[in-house]
PDB file of N, CA and C in Angstrom:
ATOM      1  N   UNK A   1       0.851  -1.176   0.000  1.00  0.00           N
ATOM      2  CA  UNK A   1       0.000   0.000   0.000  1.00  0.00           C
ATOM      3  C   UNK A   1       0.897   1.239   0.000  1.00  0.00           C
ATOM      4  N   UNK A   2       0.039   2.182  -0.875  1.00  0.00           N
ATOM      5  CA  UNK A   2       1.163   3.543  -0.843  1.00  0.00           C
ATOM      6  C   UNK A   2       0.343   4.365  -1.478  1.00  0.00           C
ATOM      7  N   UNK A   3       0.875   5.843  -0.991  1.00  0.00           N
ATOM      8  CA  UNK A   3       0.135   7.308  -1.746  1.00  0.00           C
ATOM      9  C   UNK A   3       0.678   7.753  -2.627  1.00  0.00           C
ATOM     10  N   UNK A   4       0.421   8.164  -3.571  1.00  0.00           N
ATOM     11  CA  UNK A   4       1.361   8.585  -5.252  1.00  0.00           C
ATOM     12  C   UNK A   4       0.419   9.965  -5.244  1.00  0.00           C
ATOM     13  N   UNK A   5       0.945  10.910  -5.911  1.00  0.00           N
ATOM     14  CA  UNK A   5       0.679  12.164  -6.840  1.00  0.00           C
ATOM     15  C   UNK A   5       0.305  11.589  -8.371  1.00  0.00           C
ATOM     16  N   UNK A   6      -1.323  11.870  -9.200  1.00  0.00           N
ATOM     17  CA  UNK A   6      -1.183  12.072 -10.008  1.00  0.00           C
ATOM     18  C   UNK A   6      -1.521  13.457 -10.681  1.00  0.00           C
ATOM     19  N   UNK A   7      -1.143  14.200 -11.437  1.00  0.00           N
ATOM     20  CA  UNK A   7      -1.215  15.232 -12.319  1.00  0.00           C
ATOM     21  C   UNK A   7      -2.386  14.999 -13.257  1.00  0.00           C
ATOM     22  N   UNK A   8      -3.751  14.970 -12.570  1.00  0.00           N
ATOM     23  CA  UNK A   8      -4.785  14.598 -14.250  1.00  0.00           C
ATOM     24  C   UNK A   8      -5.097  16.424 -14.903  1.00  0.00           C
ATOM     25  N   UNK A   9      -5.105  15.960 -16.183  1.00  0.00           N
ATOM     26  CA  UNK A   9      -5.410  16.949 -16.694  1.00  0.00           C
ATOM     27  C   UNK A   9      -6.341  17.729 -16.672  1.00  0.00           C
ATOM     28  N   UNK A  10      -6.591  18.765 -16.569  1.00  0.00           N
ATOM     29  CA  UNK A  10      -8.265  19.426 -16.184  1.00  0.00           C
ATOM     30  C   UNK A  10      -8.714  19.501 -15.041  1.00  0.00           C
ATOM     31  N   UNK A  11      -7.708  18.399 -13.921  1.00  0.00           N
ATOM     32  CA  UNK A  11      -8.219  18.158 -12.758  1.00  0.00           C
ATOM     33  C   UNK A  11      -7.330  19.123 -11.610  1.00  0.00           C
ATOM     34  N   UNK A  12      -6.427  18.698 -11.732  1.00  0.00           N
ATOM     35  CA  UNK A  12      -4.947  18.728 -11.047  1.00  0.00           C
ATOM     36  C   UNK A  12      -3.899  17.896 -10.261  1.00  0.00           C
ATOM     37  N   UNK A  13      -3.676  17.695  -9.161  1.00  0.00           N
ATOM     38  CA  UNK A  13      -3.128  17.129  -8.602  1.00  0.00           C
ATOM     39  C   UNK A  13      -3.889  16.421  -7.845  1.00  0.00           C
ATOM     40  N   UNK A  14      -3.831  14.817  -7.993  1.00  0.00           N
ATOM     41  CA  UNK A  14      -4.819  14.160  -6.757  1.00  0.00           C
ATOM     42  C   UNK A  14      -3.921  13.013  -6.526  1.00  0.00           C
ATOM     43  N   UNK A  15      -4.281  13.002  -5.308  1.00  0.00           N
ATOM     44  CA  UNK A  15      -3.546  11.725  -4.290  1.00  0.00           C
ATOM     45  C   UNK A  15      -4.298  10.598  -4.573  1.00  0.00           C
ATOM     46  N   UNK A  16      -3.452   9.603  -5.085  1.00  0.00           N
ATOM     47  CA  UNK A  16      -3.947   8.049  -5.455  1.00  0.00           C
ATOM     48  C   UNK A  16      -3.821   7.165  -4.548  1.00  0.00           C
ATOM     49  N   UNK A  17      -4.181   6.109  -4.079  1.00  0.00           N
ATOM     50  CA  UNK A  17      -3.822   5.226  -3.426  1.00  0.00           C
ATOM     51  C   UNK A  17      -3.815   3.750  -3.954  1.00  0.00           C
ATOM     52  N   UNK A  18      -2.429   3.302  -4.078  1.00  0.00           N
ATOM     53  CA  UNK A  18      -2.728   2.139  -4.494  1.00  0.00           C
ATOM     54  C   UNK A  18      -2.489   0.534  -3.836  1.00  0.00           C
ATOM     55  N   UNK A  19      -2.671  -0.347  -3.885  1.00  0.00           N
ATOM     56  CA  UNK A  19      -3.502  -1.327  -3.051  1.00  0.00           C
ATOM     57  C   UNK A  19      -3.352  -2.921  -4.205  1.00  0.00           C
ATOM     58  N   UNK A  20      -1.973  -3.334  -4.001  1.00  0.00           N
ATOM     59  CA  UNK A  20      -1.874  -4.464  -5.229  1.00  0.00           C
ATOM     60  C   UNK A  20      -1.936  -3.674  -6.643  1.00  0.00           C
ATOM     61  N   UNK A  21      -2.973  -3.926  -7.013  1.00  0.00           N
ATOM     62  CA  UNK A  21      -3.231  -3.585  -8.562  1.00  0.00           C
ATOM     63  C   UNK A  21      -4.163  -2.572  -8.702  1.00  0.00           C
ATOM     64  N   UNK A  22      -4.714  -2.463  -7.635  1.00  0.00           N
ATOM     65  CA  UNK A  22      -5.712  -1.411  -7.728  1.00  0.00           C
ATOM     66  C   UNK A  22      -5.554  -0.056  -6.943  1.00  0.00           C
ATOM     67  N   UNK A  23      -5.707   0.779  -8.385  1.00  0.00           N
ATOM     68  CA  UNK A  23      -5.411   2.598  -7.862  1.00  0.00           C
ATOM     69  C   UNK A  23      -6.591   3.679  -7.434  1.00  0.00           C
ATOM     70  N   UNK A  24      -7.031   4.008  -6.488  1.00  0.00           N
ATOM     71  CA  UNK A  24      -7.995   4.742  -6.152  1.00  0.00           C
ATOM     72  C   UNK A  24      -7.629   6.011  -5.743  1.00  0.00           C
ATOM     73  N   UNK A  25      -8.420   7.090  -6.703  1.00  0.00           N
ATOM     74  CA  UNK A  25      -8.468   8.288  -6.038  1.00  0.00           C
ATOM     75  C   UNK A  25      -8.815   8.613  -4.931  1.00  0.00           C
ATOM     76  N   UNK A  26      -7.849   9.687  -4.000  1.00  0.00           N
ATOM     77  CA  UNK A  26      -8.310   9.632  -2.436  1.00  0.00           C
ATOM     78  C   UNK A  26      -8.716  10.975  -2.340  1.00  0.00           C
ATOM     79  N   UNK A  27      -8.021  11.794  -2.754  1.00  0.00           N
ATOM     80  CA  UNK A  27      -8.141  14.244  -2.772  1.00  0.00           C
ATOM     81  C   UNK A  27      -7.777  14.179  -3.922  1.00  0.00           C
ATOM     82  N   UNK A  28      -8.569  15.664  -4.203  1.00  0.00           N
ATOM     83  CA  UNK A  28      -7.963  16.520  -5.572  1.00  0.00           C
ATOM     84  C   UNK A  28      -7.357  17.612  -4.906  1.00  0.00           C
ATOM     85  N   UNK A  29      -6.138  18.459  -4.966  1.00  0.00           N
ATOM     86  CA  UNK A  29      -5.918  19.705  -4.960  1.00  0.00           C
ATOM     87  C   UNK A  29      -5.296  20.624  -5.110  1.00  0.00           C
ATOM     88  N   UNK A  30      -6.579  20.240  -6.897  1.00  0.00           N
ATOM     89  CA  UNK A  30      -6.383  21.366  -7.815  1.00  0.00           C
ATOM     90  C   UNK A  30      -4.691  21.563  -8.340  1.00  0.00           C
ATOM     91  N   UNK A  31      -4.309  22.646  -8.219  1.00  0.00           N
ATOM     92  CA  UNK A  31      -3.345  23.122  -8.707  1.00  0.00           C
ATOM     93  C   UNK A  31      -2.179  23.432  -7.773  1.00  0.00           C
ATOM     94  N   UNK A  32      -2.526  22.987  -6.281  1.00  0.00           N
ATOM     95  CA  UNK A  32      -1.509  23.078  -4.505  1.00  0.00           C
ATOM     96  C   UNK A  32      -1.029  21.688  -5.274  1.00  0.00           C
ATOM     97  N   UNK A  33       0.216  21.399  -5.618  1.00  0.00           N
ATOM     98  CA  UNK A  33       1.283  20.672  -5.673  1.00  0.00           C
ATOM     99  C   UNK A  33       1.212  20.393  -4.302  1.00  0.00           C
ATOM    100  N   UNK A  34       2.293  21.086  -3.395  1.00  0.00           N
ATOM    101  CA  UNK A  34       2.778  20.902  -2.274  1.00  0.00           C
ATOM    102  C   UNK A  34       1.629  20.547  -1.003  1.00  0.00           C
ATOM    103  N   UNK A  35       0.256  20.663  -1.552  1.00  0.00           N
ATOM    104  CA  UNK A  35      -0.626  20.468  -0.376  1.00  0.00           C
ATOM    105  C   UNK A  35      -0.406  18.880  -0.707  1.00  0.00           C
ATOM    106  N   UNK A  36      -0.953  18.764  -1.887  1.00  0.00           N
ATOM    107  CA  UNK A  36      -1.062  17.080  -2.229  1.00  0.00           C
ATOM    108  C   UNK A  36      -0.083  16.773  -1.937  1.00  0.00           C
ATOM    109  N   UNK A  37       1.631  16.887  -1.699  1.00  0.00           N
ATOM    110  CA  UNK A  37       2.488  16.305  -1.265  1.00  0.00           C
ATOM    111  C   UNK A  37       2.637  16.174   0.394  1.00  0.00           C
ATOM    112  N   UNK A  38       2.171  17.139   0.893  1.00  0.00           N
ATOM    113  CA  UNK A  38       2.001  17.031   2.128  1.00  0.00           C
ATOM    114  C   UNK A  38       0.528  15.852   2.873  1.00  0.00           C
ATOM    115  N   UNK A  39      -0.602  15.896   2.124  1.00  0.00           N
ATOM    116  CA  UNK A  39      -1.267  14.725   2.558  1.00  0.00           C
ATOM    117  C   UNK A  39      -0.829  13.405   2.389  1.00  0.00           C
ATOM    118  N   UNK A  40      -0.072  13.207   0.916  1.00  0.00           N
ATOM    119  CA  UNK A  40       0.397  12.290   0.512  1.00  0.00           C
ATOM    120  C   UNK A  40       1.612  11.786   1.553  1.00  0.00           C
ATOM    121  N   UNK A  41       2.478  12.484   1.784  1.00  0.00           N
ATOM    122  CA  UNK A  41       3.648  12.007   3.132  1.00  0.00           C
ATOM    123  C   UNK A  41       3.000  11.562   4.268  1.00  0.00           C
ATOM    124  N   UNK A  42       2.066  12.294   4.752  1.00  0.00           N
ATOM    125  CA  UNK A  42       1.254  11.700   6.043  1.00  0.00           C
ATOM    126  C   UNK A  42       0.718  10.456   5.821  1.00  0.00           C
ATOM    127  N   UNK A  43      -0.355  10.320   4.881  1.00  0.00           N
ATOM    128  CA  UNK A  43      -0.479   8.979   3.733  1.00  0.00           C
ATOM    129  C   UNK A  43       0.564   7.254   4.323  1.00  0.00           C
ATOM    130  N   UNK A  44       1.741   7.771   3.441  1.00  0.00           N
ATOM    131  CA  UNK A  44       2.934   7.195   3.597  1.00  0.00           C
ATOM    132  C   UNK A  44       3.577   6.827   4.650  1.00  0.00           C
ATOM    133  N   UNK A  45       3.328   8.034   5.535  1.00  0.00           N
ATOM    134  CA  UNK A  45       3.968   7.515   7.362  1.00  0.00           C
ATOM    135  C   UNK A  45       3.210   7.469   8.409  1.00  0.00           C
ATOM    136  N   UNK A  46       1.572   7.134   8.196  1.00  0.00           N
ATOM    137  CA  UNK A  46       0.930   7.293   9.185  1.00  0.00           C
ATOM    138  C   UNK A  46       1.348   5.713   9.568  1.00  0.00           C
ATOM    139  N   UNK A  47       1.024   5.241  11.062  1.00  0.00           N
ATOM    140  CA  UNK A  47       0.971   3.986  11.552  1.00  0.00           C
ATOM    141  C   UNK A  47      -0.178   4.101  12.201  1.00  0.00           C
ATOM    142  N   UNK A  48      -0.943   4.731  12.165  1.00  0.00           N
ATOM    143  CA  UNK A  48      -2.365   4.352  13.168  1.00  0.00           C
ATOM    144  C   UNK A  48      -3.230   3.486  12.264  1.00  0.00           C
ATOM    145  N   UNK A  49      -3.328   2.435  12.890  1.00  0.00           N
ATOM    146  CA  UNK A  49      -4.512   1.238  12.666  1.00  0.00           C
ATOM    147  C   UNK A  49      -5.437   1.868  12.264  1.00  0.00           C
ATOM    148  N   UNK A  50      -5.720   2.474  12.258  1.00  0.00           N
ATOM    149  CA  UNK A  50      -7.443   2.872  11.156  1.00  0.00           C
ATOM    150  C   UNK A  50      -7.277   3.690  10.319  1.00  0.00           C
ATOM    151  N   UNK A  51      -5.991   3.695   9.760  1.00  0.00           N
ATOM    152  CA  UNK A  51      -5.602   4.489   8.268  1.00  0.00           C
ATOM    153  C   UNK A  51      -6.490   3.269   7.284  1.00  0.00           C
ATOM    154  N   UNK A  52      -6.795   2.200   6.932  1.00  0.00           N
ATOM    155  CA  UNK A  52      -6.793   1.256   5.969  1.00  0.00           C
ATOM    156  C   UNK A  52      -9.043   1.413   5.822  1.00  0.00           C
ATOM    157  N   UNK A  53      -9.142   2.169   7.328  1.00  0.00           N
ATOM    158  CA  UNK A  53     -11.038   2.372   7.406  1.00  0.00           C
ATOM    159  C   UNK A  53     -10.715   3.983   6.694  1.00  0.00           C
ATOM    160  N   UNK A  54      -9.575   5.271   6.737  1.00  0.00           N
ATOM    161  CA  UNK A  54     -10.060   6.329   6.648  1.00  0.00           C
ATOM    162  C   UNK A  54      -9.820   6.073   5.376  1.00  0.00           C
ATOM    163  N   UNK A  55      -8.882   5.692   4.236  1.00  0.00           N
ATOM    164  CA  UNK A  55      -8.934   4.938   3.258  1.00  0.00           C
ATOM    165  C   UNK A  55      -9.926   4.855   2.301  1.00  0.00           C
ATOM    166  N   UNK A  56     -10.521   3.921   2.771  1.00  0.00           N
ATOM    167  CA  UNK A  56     -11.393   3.491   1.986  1.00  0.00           C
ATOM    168  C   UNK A  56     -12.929   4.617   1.912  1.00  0.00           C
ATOM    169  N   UNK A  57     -13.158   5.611   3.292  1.00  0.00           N
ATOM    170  CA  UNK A  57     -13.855   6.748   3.268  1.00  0.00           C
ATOM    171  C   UNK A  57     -13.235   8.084   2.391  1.00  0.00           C
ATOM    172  N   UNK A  58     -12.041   8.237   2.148  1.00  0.00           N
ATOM    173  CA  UNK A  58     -11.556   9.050   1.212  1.00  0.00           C
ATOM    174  C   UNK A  58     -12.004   8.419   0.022  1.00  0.00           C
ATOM    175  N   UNK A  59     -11.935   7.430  -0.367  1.00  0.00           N
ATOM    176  CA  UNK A  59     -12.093   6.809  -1.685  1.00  0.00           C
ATOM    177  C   UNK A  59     -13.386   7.118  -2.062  1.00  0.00           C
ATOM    178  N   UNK A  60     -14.420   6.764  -0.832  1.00  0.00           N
ATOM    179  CA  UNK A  60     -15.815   6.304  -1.115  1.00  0.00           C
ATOM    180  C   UNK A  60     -16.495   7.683  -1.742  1.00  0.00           C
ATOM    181  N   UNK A  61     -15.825   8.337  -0.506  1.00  0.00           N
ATOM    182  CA  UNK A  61     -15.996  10.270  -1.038  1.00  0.00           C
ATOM    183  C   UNK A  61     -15.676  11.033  -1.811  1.00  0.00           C
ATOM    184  N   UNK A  62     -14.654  10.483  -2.814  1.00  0.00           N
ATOM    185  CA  UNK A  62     -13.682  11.161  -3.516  1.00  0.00           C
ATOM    186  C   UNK A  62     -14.578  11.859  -5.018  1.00  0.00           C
ATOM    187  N   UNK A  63     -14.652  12.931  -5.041  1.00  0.00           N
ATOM    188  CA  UNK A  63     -15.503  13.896  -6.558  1.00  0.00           C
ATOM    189  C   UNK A  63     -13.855  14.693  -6.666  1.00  0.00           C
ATOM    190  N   UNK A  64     -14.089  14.282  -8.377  1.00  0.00           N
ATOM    191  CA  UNK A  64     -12.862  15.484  -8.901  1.00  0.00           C
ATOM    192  C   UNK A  64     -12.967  17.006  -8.904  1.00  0.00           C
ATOM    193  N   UNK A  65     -14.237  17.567  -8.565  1.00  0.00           N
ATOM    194  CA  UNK A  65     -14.431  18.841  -8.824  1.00  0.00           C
ATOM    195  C   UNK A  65     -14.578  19.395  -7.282  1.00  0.00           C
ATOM    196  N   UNK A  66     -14.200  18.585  -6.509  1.00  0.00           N
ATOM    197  CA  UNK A  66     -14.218  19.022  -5.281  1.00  0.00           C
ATOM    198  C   UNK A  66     -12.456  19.222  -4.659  1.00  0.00           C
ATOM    199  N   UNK A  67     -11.805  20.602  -4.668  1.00  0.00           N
ATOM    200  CA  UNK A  67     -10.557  20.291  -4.426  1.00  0.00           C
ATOM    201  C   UNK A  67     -10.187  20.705  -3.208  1.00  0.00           C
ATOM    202  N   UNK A  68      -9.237  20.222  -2.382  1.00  0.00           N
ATOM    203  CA  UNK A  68      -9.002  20.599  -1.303  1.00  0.00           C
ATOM    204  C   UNK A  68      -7.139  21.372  -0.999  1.00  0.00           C
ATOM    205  N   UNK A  69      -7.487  22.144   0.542  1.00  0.00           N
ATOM    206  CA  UNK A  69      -6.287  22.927   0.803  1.00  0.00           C
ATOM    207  C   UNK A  69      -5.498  22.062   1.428  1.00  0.00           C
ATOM    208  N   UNK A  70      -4.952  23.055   2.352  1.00  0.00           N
ATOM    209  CA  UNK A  70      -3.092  22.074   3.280  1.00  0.00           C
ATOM    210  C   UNK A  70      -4.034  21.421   4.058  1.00  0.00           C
ATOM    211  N   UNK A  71      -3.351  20.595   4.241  1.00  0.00           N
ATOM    212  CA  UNK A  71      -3.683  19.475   5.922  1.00  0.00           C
ATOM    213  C   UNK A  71      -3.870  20.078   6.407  1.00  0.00           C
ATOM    214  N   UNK A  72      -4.581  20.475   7.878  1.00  0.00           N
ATOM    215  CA  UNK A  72      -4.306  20.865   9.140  1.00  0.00           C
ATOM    216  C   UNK A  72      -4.027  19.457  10.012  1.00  0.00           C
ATOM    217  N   UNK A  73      -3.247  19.435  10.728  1.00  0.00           N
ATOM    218  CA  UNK A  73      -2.839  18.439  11.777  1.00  0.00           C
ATOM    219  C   UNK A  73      -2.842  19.161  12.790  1.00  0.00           C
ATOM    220  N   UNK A  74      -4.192  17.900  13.510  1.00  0.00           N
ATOM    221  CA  UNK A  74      -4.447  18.002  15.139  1.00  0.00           C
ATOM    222  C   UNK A  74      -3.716  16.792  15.971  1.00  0.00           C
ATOM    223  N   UNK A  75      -4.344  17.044  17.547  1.00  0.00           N
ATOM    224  CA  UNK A  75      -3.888  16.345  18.169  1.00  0.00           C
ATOM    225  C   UNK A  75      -4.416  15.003  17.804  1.00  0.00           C
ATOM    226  N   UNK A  76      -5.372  14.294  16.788  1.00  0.00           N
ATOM    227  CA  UNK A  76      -6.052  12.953  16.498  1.00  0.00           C
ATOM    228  C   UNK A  76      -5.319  12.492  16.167  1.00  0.00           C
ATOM    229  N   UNK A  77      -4.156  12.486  15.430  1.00  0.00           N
ATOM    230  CA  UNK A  77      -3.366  11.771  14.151  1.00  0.00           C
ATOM    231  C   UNK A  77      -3.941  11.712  12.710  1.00  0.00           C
ATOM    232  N   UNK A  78      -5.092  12.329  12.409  1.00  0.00           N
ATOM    233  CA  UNK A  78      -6.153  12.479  11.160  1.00  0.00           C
ATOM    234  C   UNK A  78      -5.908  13.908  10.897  1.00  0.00           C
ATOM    235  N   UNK A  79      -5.572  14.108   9.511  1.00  0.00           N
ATOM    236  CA  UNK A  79      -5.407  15.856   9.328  1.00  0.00           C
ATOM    237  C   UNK A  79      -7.210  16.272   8.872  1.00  0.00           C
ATOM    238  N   UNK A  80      -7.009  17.409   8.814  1.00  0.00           N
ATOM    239  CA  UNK A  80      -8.451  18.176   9.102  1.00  0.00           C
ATOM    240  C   UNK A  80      -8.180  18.683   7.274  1.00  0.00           C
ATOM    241  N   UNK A  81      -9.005  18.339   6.413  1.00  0.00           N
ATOM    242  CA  UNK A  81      -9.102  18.941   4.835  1.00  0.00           C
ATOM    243  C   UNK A  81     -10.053  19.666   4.813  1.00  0.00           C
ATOM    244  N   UNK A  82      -9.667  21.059   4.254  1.00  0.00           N
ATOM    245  CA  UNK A  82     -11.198  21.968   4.145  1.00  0.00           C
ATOM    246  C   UNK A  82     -11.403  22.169   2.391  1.00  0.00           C
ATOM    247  N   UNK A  83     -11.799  22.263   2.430  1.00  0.00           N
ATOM    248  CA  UNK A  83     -12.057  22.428   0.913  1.00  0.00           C
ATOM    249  C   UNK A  83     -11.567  23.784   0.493  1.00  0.00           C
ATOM    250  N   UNK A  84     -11.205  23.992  -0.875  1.00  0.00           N
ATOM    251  CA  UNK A  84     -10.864  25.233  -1.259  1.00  0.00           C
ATOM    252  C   UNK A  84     -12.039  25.670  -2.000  1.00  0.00           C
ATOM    253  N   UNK A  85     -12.070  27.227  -2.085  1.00  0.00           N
ATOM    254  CA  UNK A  85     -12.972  28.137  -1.740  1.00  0.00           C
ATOM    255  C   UNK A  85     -12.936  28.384  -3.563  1.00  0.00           C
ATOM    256  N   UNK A  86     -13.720  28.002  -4.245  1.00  0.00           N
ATOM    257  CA  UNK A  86     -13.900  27.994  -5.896  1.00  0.00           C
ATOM    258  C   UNK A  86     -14.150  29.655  -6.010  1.00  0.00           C
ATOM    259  N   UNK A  87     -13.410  29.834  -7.376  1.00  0.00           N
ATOM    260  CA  UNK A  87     -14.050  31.427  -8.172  1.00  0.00           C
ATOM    261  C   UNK A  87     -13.930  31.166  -9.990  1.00  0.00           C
ATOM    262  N   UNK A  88     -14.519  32.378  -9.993  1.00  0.00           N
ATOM    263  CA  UNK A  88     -15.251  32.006 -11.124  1.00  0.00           C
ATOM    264  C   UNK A  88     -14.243  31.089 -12.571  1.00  0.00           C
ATOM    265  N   UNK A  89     -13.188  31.772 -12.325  1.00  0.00           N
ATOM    266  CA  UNK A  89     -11.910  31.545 -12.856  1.00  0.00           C
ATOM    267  C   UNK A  89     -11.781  30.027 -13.135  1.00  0.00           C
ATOM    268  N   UNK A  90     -11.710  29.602 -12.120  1.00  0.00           N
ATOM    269  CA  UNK A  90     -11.979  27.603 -11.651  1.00  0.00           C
ATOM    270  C   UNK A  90     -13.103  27.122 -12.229  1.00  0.00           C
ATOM    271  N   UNK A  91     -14.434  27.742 -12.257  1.00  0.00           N
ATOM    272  CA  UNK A  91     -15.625  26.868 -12.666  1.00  0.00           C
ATOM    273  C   UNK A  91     -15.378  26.517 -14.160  1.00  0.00           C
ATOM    274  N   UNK A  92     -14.795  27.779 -14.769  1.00  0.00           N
ATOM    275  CA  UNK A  92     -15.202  27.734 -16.391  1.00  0.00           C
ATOM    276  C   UNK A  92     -13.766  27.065 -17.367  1.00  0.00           C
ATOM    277  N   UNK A  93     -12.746  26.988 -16.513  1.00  0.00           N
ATOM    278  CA  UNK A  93     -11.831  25.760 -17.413  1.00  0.00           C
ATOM    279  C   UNK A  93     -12.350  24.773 -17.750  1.00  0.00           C
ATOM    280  N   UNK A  94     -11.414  24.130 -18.764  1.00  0.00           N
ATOM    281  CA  UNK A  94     -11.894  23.466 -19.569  1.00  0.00           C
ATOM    282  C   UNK A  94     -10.188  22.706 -19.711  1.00  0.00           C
TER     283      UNK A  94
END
């Protein structure tokens, strides 16, 4: 198991997770490189036992047009994703 960066086009940057053979989108966000690298490392070095349940709820949840900002990290060991704040600029790419 492991978190990868992909670059989709139109989309931006979203954190994959992959699992044997199978790759699932987990966040989009957007055009924050460095946010997606920063969820993605946490991803990679979390050890808390219920990374493999939050997982599969990122997955279940996952819309491309929904993109998100930096982590916040609390005291849970789960970072806090808020969504980024769309303008008009964002709706109408293509």
């Amino acid at each position: 198991m492991r978190a990868w960066i992909d670059n989709q086009k139109g989309i931006g940057y979203v954190v994959m997770w992959t699992e044997g053979y199978n790759h699932m989108p987990i966040r989009c966000f957007g055009q924050n490189q460095s946010a997606a690298m920063e969820f993605r490392n946490w991803l990679n070095n979390c050890t808390d036992e219920r990374l493999p349940r939050w997982i599969k709820t990122y997955a279940s949840t996952y819309e491309p047009t929904v993109k998100y900002t930096y982590p916040e990290f609390n005291d849970n060991n789960r970072p806090t994703l808020r969504r980024q704040k769309t303008n008009e600029y964002d709706q109408h790419r293509t």
